[in-house]
N, C-alpha and C. Protein backbone atom coordinates (compact mmCIF):
# COMPACT_ATOMS: atom_id res chain seq x y z
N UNK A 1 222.53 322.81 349.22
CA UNK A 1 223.12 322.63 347.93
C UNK A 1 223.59 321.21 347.76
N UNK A 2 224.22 320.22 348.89
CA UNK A 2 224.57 319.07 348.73
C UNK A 2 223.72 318.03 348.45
N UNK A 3 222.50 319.20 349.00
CA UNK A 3 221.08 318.06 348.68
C UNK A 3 220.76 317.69 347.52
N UNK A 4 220.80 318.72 346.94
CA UNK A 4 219.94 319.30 345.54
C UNK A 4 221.36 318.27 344.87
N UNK A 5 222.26 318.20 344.75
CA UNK A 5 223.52 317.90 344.35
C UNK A 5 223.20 316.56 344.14
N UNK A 6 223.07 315.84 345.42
CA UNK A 6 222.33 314.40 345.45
C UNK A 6 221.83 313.71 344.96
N UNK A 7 220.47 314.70 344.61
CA UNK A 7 219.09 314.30 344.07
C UNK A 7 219.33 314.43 342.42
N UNK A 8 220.22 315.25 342.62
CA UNK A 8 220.39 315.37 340.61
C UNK A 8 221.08 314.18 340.42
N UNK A 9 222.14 313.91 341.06
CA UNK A 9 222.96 312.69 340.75
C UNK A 9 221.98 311.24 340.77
N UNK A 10 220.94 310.76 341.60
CA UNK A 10 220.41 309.73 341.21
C UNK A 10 219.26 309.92 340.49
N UNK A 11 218.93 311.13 340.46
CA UNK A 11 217.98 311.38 338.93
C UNK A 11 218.72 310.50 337.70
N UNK A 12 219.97 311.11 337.74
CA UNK A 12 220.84 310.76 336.39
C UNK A 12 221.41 309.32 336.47
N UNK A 13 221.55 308.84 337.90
CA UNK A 13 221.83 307.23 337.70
C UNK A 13 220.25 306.55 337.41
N UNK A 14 219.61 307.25 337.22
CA UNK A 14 218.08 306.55 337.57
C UNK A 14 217.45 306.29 335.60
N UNK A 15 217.92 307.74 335.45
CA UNK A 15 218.25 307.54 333.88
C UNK A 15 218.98 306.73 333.04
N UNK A 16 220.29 306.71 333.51
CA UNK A 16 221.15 305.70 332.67
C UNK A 16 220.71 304.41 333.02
N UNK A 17 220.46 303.78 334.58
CA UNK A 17 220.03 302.60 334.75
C UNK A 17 218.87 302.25 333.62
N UNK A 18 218.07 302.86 333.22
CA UNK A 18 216.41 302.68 333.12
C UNK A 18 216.83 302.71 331.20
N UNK A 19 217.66 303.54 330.98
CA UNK A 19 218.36 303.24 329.52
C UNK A 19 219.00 302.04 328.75
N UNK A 20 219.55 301.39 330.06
CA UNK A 20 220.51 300.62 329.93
C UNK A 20 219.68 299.27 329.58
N UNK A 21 218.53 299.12 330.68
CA UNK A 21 217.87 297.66 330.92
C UNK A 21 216.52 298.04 329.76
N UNK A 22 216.39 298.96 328.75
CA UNK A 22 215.47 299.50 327.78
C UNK A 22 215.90 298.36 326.61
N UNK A 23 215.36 297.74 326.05
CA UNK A 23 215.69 296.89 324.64
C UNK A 23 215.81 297.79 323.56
N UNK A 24 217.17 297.42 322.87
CA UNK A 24 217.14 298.47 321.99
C UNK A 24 215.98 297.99 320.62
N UNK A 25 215.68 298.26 319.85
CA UNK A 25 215.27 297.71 318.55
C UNK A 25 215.79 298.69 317.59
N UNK A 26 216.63 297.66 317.24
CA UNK A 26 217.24 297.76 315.76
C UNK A 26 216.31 297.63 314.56
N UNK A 27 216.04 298.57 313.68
CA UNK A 27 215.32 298.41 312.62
C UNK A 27 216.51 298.24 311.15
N UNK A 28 216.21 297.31 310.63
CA UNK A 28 216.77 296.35 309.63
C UNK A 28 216.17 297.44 308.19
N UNK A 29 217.37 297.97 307.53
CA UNK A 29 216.52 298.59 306.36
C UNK A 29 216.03 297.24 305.16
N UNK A 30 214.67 297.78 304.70
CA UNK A 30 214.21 296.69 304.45
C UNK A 30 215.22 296.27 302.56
N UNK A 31 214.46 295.22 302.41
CA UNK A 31 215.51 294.95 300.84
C UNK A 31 215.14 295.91 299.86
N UNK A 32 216.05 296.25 299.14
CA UNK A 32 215.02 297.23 297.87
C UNK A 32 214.78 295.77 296.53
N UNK A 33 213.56 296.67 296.11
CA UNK A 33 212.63 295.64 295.70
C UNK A 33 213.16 296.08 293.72
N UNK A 34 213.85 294.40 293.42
CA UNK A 34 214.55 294.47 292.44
C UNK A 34 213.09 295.19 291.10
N UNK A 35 214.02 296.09 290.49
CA UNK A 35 213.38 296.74 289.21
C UNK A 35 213.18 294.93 288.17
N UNK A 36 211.75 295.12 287.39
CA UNK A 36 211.54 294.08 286.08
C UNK A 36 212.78 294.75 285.04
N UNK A 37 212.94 293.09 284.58
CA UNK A 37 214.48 293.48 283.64
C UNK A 37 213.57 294.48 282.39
N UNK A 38 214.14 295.13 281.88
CA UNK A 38 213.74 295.89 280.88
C UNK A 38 213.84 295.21 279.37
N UNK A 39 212.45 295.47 278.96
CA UNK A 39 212.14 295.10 277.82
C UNK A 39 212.36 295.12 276.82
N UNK A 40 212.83 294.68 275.86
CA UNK A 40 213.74 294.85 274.65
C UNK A 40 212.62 295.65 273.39
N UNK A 41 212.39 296.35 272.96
CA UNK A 41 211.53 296.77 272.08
C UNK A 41 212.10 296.59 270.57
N UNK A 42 211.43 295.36 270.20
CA UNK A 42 211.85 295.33 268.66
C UNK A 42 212.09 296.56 267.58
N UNK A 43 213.36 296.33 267.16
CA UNK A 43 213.45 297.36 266.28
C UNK A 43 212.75 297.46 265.05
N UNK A 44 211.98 298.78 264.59
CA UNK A 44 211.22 298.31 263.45
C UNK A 44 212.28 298.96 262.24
N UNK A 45 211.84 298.17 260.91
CA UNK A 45 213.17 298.34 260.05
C UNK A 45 212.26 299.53 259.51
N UNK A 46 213.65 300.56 258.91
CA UNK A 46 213.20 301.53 258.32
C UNK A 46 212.62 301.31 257.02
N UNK A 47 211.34 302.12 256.23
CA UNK A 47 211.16 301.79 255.06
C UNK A 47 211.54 302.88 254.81
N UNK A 48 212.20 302.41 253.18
CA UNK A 48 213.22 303.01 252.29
C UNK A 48 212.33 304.05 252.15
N UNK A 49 212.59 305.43 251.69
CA UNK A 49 211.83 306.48 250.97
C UNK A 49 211.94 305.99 249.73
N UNK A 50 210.62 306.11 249.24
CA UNK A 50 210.03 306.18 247.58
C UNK A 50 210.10 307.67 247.10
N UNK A 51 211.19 306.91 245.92
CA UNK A 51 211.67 308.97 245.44
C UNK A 51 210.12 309.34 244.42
N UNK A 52 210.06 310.30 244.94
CA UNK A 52 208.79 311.16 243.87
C UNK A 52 209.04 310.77 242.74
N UNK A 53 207.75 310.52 242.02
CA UNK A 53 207.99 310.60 240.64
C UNK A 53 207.34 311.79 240.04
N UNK A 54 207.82 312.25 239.07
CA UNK A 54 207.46 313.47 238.80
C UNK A 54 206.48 313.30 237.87
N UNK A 55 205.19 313.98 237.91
CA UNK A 55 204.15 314.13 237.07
C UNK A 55 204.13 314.18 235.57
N UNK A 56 203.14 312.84 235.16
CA UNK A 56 203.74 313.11 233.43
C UNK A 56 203.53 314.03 232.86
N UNK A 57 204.16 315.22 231.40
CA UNK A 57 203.83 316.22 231.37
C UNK A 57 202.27 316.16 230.05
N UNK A 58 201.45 316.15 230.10
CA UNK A 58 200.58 316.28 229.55
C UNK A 58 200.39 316.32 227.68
N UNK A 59 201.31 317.50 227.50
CA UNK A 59 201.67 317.92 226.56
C UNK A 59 202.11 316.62 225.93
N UNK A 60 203.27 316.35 226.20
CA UNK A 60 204.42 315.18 226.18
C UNK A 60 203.74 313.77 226.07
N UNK A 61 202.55 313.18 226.34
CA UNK A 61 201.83 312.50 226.21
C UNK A 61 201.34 312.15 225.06
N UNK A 62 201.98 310.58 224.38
CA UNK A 62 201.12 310.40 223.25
C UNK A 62 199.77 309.78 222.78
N UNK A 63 198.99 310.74 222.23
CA UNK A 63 197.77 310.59 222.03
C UNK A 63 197.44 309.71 221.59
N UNK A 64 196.20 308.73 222.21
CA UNK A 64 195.83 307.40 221.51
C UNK A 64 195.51 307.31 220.33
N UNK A 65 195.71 305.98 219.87
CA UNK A 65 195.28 306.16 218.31
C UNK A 65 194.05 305.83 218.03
N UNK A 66 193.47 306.43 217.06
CA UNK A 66 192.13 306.31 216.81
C UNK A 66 191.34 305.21 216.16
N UNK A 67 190.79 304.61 216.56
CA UNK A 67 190.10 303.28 215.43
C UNK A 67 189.52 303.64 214.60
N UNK A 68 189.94 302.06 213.95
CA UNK A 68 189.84 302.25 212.51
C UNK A 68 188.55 302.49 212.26
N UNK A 69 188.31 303.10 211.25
CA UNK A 69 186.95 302.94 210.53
C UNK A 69 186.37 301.84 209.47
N UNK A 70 185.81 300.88 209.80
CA UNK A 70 185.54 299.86 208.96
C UNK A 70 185.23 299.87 207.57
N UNK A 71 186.08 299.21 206.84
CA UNK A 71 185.71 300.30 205.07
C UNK A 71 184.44 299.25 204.61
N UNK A 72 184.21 299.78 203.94
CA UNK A 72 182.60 299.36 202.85
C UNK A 72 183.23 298.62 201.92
N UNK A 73 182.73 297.32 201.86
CA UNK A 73 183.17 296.18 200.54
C UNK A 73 183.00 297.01 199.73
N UNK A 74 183.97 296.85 197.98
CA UNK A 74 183.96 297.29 197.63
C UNK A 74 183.95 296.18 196.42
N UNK A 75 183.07 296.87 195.45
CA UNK A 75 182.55 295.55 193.96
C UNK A 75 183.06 295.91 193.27
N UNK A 76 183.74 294.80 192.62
CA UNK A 76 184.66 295.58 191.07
C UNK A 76 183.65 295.62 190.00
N UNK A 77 183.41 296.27 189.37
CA UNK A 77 182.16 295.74 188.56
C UNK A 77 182.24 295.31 187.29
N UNK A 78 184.07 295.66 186.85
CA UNK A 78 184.61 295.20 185.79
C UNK A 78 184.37 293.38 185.66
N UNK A 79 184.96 293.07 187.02
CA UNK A 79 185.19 291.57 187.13
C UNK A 79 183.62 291.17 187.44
N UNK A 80 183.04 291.31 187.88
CA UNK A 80 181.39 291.22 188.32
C UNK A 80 180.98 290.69 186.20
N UNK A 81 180.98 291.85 185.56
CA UNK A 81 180.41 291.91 184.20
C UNK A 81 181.09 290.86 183.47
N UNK A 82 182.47 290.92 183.43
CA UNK A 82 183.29 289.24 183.30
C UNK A 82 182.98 288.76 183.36
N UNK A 83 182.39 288.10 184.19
CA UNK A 83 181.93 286.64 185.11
C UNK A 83 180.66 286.36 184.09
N UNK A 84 179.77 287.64 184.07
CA UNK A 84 178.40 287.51 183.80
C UNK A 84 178.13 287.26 182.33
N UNK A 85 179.69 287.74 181.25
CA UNK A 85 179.64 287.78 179.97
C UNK A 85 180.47 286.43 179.54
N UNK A 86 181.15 285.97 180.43
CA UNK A 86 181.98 285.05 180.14
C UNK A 86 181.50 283.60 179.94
N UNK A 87 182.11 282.78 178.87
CA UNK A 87 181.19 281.66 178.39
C UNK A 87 181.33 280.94 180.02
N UNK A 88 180.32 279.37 179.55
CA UNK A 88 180.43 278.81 180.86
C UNK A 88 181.98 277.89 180.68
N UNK A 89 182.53 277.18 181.87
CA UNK A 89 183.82 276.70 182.44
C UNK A 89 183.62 275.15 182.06
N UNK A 90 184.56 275.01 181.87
CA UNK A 90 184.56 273.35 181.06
C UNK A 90 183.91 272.25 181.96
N UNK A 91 183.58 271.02 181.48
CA UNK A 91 183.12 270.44 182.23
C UNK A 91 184.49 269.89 182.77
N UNK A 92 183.82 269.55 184.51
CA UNK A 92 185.17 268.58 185.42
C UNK A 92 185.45 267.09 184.70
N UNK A 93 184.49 266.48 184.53
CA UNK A 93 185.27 265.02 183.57
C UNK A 93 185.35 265.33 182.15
N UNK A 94 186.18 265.82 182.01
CA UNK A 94 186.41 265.45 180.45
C UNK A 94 186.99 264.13 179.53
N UNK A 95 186.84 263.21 180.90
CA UNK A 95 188.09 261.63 180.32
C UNK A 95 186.86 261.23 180.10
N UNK A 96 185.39 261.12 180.70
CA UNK A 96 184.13 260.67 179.90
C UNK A 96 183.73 260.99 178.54
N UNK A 97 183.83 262.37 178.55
CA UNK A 97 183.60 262.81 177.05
C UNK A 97 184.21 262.67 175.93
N UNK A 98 185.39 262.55 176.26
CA UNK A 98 186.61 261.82 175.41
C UNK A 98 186.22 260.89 175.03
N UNK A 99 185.74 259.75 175.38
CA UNK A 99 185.78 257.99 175.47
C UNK A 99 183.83 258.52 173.99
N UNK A 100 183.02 259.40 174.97
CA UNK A 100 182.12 259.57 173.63
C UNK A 100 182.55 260.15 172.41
N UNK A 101 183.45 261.38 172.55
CA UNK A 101 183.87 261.51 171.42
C UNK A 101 184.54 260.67 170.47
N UNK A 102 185.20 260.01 170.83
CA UNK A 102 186.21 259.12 170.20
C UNK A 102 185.10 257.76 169.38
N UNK A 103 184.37 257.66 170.16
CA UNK A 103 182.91 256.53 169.33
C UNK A 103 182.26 257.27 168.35
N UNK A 104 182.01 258.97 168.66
CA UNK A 104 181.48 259.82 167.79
C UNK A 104 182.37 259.74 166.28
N UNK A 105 183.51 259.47 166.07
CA UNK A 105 184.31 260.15 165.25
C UNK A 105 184.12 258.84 164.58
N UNK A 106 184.51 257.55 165.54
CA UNK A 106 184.55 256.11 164.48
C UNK A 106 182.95 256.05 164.02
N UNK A 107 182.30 256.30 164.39
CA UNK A 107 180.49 256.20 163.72
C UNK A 107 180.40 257.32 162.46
N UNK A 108 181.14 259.09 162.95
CA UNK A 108 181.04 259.69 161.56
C UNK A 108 181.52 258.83 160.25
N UNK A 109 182.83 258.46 160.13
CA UNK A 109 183.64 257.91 159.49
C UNK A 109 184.22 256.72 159.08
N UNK A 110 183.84 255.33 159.23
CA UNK A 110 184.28 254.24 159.78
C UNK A 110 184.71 253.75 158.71
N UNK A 111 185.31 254.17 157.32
CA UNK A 111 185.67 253.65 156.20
C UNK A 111 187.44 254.58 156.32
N UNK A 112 187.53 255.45 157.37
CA UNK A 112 188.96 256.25 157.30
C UNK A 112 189.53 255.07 158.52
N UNK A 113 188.96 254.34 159.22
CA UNK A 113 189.28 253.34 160.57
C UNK A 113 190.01 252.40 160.24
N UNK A 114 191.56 251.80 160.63
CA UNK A 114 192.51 250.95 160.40
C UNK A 114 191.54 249.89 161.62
N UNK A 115 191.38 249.03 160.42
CA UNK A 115 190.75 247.47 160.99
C UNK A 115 192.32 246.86 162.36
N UNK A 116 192.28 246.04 163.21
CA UNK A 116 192.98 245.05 164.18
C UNK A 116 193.83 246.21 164.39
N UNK A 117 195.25 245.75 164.44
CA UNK A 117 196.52 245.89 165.28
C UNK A 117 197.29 246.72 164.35
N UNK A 118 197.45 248.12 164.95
CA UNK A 118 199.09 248.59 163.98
C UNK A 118 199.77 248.22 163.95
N UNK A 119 200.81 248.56 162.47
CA UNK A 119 202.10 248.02 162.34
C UNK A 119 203.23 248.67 163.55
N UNK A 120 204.37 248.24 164.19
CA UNK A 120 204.79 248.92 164.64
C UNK A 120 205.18 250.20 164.41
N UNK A 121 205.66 250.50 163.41
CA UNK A 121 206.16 251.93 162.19
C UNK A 121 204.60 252.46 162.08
N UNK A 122 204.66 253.64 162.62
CA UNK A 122 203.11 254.38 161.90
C UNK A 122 203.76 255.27 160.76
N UNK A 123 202.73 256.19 160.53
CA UNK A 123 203.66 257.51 159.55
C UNK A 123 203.43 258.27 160.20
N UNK A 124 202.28 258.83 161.07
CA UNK A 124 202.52 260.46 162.54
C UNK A 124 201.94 259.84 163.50
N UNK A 125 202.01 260.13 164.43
CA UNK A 125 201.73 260.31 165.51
C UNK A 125 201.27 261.77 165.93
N UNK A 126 200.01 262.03 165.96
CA UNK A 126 199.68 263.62 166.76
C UNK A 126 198.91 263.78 167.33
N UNK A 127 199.08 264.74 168.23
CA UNK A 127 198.77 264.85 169.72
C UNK A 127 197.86 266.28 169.36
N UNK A 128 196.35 266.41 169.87
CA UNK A 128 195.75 267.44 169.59
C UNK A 128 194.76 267.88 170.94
N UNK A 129 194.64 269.08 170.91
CA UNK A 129 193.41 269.17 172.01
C UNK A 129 192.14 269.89 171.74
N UNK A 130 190.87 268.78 171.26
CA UNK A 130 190.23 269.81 170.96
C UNK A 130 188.66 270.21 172.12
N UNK A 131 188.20 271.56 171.40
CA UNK A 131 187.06 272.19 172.23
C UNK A 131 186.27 272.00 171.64
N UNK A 132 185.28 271.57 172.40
CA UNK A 132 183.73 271.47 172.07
C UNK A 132 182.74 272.47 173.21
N UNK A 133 182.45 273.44 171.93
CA UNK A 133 181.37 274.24 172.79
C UNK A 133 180.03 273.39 172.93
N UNK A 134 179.11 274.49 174.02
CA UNK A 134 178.01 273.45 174.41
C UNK A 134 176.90 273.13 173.76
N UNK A 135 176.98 273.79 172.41
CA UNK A 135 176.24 273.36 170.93
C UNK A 135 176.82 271.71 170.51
N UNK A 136 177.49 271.24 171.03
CA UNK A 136 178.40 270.27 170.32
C UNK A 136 179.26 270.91 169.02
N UNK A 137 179.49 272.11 168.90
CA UNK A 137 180.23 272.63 167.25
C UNK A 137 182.03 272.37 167.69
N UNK A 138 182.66 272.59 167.26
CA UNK A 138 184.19 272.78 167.45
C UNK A 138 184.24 274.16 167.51
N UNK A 139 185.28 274.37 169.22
CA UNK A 139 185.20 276.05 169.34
C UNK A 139 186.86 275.98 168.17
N UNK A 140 187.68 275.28 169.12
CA UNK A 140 189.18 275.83 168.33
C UNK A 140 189.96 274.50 168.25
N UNK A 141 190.76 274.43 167.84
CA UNK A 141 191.85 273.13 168.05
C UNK A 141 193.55 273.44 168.32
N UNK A 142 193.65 272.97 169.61
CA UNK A 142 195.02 273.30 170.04
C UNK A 142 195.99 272.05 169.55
N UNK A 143 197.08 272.19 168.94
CA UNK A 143 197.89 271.14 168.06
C UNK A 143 199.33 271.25 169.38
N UNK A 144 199.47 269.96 169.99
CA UNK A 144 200.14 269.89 170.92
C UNK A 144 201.67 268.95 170.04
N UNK A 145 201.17 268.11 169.46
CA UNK A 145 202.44 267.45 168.35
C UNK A 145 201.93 267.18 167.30
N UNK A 146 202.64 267.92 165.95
CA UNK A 146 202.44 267.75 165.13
C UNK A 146 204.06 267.37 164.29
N UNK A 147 203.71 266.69 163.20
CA UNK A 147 204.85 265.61 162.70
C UNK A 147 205.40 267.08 161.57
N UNK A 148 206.53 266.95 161.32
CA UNK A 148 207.00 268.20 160.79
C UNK A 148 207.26 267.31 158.66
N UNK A 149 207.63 265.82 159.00
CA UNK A 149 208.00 265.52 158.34
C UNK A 149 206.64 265.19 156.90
N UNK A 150 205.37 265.09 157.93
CA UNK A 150 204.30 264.84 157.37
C UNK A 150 203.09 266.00 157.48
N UNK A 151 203.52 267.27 156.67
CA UNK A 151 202.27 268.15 157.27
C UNK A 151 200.80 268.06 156.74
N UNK A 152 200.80 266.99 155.38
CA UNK A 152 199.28 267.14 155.49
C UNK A 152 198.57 266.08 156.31
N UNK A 153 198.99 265.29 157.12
CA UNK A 153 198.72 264.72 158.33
C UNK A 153 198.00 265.44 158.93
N UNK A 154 198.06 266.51 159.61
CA UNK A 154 197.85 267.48 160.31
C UNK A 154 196.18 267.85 159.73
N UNK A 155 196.73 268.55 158.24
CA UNK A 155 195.03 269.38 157.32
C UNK A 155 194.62 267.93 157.39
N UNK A 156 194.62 266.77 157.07
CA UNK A 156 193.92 265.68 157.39
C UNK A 156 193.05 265.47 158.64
N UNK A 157 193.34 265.59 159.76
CA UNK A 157 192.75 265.42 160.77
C UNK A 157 192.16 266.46 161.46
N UNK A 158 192.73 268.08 161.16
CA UNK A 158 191.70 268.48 161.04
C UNK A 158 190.29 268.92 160.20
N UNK A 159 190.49 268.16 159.09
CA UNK A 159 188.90 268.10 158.56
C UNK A 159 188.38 266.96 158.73
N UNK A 160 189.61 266.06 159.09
CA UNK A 160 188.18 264.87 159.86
C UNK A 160 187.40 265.92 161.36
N UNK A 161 187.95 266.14 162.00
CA UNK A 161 187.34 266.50 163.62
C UNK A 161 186.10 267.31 162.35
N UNK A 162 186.64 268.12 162.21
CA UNK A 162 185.47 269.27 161.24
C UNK A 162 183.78 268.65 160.66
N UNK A 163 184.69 267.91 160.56
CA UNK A 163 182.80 266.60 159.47
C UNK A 163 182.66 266.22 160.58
N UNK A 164 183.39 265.58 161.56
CA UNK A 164 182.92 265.14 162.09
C UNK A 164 181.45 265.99 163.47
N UNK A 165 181.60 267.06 163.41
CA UNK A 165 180.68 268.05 164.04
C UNK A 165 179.24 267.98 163.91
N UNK A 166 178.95 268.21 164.38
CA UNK A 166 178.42 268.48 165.63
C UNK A 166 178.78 266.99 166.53
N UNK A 167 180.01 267.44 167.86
CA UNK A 167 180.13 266.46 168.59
C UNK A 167 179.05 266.10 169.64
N UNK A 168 178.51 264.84 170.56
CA UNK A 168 177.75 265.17 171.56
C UNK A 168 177.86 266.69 172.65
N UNK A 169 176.73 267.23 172.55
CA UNK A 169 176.46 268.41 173.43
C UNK A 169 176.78 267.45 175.05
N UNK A 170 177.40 268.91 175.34
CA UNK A 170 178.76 268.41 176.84
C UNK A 170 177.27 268.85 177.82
N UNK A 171 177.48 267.98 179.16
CA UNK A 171 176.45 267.70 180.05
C UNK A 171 176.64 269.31 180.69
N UNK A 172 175.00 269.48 181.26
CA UNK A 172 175.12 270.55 182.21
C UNK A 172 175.23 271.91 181.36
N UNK A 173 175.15 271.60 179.81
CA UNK A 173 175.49 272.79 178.66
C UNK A 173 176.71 274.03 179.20
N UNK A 174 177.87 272.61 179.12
CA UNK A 174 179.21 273.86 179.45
C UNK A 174 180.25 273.34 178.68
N UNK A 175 181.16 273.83 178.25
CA UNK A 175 182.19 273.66 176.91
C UNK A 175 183.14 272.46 177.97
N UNK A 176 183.90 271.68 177.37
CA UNK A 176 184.53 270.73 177.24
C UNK A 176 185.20 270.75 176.74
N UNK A 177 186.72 270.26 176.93
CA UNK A 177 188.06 270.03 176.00
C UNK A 177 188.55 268.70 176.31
N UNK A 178 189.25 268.08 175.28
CA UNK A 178 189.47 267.05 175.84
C UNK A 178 191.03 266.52 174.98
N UNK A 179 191.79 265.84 175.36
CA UNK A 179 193.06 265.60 174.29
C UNK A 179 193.20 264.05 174.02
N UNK A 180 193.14 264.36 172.36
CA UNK A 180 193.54 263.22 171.79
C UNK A 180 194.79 262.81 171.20
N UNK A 181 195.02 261.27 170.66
CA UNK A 181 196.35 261.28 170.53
C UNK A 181 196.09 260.21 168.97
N UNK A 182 195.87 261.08 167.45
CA UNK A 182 195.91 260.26 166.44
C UNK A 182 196.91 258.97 166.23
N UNK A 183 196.53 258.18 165.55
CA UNK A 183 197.68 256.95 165.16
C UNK A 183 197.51 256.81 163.65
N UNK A 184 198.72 257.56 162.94
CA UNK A 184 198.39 257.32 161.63
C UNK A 184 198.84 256.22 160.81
N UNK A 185 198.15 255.58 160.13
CA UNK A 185 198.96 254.82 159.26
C UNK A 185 199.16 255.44 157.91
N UNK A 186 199.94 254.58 157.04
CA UNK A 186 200.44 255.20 155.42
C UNK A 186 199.41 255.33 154.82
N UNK A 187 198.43 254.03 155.25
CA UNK A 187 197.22 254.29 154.24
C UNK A 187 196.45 255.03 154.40
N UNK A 188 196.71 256.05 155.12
CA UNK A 188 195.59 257.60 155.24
C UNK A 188 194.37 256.83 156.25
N UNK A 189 194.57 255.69 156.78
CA UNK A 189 193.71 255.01 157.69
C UNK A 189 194.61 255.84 159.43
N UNK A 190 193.28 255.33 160.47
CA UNK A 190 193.94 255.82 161.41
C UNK A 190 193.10 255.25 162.68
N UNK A 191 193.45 255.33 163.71
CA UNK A 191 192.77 254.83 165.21
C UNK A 191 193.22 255.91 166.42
N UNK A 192 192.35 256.33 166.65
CA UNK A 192 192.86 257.22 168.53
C UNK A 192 193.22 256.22 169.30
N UNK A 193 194.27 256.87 170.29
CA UNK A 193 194.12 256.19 171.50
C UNK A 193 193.16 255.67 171.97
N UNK A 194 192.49 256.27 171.93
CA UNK A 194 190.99 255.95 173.43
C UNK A 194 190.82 254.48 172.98
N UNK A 195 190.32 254.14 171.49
CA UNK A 195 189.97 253.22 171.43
C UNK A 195 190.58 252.28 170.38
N UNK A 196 191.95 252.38 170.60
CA UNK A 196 192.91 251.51 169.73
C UNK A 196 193.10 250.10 170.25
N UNK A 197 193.41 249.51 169.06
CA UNK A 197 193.17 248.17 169.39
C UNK A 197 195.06 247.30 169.53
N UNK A 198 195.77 248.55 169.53
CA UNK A 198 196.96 248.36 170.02
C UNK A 198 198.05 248.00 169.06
N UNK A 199 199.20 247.56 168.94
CA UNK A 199 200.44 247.44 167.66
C UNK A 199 201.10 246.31 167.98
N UNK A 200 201.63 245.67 166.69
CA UNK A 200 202.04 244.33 166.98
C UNK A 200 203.72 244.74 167.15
């Protein structure tokens, strides 16, 4: 038994010796391996809700308007027959025809014609406008001043214009008017404007 006793005992110094002179190795826990910083994820902005719109109601809808219908000229035929019955329109120069009439009247008459220069004092002065249709006849005579103090002045000159008729036929055969301006003297003598030889 002291044997066995022995042999166990340097078994067990044989162990611890053989433990002792063993290198330990220490294992080092290793580093932990840093996490990537975390990523910021842009915020996306909310879009607003779009409120429904509610369906237009049909009914409720106003109906387009309809085009026009293009109307048909329309002829008056009153004014048409006017036109067509109506004498012709005066001639545009009438300050030419004037200047002939006025030679017409001193050639009818040239014994009623006050020779040179009026006196300053006449006895009328009158202002007339007359028409000549395109016959050369006298249509009418419009009396623009007539002397109140002297009225047969007036029946005077118009039966001179009268003899004096048929005036030159107006160009283009269209009526003509034209206004004259008598110069009377006492002696029943007389001169137009157009072609007066003026007053002392």
């Amino acid at each position: 038994m002291r044997l066995g006793s022995a042999v166990y005992a340097m078994f067990m110094v044989f162990v611890l010796v053989a433990c002792a002179t063993k290198p330990v190795v220490v294992h080092q826990p290793k580093p932990a391996e840093s996490a990537p910083p975390p990523t910021e994820t842009p915020e996306t902005p909310e879009t607003p809700e779009t409120p429904e719109t509610p369906a237009p109601d049909a009914s409720a809808a106003p109906s387009p308007p309809e085009p026009e219908q293009p109307q048909a000229p329309t002829t008056d035929i009153s004014v048409s027959a006017a036109k067509a019955t109506s004498p012709p329109l005066y001639e545009a120069s009438s300050a030419n025809y004037r200047r002939d009439a006025a030679r017409h009247i001193y050639r009818r008459m040239p014994a009623r014609i006050y020779k040179g220069k009026l006196p300053p004092m006449l006895k009328a002065v009158v202002v007339v406008v007359i028409h000549i249709e395109s016959s050369g006849q006298v249509g009418h005579i419009d009396w623009v001043r007539v002397p109140k103090h002297a009225p047969e002045v007036k029946q005077e000159i118009e039966q001179a214009i009268i003899q004096s008729a048929p005036f030159p036929a107006p160009a283009h055969s269209k009526r003509v008017q034209f206004t004259e301006t008598w110069l009377w003297h006492k002696s029943g003598r007389f001169q137009l404007d157009t072609l007066t030889e003026g007053q002392y």
